[in-house]
Protein backbone atom coordinates (compact mmCIF):
# COMPACT_ATOMS: atom_id res chain seq x y z
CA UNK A 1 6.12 10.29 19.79
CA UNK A 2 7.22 7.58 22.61
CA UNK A 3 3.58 6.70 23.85
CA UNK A 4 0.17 6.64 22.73
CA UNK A 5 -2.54 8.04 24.97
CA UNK A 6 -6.23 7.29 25.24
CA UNK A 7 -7.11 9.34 22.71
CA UNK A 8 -4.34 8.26 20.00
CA UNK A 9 -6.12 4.58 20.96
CA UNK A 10 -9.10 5.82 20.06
CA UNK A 11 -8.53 6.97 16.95
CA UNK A 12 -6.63 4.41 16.06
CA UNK A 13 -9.49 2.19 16.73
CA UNK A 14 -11.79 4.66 14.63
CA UNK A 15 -9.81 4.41 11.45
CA UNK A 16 -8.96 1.55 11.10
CA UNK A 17 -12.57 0.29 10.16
CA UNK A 18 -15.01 3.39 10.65
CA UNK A 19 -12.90 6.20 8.90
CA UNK A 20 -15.51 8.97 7.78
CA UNK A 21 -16.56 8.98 4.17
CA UNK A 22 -17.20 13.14 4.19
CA UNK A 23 -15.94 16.20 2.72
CA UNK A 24 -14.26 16.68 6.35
CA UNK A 25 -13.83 13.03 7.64
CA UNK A 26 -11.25 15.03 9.99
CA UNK A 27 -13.74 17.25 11.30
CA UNK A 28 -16.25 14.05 12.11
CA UNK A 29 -13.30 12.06 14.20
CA UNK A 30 -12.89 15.37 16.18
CA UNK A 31 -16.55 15.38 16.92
CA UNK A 32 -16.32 11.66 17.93
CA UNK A 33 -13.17 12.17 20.44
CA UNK A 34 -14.63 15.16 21.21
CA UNK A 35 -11.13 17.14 20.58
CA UNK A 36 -10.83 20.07 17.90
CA UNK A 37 -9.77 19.19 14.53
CA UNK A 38 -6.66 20.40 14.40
CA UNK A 39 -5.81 18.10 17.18
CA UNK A 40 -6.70 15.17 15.25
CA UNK A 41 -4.42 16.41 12.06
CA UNK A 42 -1.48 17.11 14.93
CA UNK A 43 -2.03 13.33 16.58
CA UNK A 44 -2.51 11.85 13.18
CA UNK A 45 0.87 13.58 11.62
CA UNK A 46 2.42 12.65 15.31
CA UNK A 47 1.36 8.49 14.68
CA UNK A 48 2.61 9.04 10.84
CA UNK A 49 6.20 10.26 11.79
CA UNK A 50 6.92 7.64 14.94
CA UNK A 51 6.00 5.03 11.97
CA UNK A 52 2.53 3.74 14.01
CA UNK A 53 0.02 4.63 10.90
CA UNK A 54 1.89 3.90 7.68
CA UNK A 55 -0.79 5.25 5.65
CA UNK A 56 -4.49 5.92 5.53
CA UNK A 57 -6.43 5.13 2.31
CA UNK A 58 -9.24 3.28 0.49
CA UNK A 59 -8.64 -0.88 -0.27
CA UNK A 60 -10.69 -1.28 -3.30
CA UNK A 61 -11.34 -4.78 -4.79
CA UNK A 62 -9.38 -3.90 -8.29
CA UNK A 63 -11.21 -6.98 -10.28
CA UNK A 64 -14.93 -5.39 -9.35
CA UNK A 65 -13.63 -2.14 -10.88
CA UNK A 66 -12.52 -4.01 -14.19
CA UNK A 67 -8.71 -4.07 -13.60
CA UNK A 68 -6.28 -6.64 -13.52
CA UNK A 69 -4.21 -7.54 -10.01
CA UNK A 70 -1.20 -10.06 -9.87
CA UNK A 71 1.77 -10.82 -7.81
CA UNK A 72 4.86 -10.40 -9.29
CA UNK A 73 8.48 -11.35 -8.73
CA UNK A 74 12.17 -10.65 -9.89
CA UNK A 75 15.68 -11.63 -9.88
CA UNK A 76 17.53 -8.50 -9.65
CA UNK A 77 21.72 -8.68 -9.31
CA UNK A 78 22.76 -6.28 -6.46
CA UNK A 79 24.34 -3.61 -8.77
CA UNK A 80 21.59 -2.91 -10.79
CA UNK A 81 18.75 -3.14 -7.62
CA UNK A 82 18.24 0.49 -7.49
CA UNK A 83 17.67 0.82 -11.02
CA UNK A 84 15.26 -1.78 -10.60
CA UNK A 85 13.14 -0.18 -8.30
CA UNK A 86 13.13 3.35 -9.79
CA UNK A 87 11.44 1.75 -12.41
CA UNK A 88 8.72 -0.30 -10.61
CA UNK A 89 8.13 2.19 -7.86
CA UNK A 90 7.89 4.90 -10.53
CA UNK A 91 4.43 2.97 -11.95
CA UNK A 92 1.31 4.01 -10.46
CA UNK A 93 -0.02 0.29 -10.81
CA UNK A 94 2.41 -0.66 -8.33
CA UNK A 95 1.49 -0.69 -4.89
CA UNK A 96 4.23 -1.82 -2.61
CA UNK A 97 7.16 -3.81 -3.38
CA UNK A 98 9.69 -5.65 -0.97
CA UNK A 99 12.73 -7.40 -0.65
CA UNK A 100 13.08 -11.16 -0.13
CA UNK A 101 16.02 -13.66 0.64
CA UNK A 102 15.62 -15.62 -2.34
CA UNK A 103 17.10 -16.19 -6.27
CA UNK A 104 13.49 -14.10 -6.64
CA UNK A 105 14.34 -11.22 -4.40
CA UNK A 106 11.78 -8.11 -5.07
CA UNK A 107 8.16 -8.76 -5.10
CA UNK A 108 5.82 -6.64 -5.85
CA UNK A 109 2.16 -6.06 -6.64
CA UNK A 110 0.71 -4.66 -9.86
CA UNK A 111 -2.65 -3.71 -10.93
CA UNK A 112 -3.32 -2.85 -14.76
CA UNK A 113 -6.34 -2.26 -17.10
CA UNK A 114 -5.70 -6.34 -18.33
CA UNK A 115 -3.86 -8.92 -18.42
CA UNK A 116 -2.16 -8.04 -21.82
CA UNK A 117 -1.28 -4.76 -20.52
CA UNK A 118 0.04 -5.87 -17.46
CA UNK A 119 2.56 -8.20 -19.28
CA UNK A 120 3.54 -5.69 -21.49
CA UNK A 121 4.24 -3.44 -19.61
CA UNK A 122 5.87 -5.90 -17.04
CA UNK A 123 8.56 -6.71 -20.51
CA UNK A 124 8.60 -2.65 -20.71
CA UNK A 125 10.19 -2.40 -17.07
CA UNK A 126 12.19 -5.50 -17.13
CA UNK A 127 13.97 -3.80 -20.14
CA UNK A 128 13.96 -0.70 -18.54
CA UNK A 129 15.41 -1.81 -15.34
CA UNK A 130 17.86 -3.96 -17.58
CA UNK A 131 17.08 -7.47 -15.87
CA UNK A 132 15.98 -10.88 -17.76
CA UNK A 133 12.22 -10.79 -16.94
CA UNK A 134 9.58 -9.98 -14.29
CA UNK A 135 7.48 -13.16 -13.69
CA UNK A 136 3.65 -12.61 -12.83
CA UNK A 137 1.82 -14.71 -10.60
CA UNK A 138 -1.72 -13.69 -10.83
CA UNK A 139 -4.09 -15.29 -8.07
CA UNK A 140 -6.33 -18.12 -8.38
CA UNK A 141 -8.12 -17.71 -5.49
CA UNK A 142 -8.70 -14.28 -3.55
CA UNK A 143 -9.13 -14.47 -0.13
CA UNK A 144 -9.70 -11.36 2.17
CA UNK A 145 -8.90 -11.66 5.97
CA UNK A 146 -10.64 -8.09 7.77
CA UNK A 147 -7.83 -7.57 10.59
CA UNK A 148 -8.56 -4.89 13.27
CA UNK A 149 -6.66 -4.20 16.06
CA UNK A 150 -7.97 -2.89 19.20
CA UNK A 151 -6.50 -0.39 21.00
């Protein structure tokens, strides 16, 4: 997909902050852009593939729910990188990792039942993965910036 019509700016605009909480949410953005379902699916898998929508999902605040959320960084050596993020990536409490120029370069975010089970099972991986340690840096502060972009 090179360019992005009307409609794809419309819903583009719709999910982002209004995204239908229904058995078919689909079905209700078709009714809104007044286009058949199916269209929606074909412009939405269309957006997904040309890399504009990365994904489409729920943010949930993990420390209302009872869980534990921190920030976590590594220092991986080259060779043993891919190892590395096999293991993390294979976790479902991870939820996005990246690479940095730095001495600590993957970072990644991991959300637990607690503390004490995120650090364990932060040792768990580091041995795993075969690297020294992962270090956690759990926030002090939370702070939640709503960003919409209009289309």
């Amino acid at each position: 997909m090179s360019r992005v019509d009307e409609t794809d700016r419309k819903l583009l605009n719709i999910i982002q902050t209004d995204f239908p909480l229904s058995p078919r949410p689909f079905q209700e953005l078709a009714l809104k852009l007044n286009i058949s379902e199916e269209e929606v699916l074909r412009r939405i898998r269309a957006l997904k593939e040309s890399g504009i929508i990365r994904r489409i999902g729920g943010s949930f605040d993990s420390r209302k729910l009872g869980f534990f959320s921190t920030l976590c960084a590594a220092k991986v050596p080259p060779e043993r990188l891919e190892r590395f993020n096999e293991v993390i990536n294979s976790h479902p409490g991870v939820t996005h990792n990246y690479q940095r120029n730095h001495d600590y370069n993957v970072w990644f975010t991991f959300i637990g039942e607690s503390e004490e089970k995120v650090e364990e099972t932060l040792r768990e991986m580091a041995e795993r993965a075969g690297i020294e340690e992962i270090v956690s840096l759990p926030a002090r502060r939370t702070f939640k910036i709503k960003v919409k972009f209009e289309l």
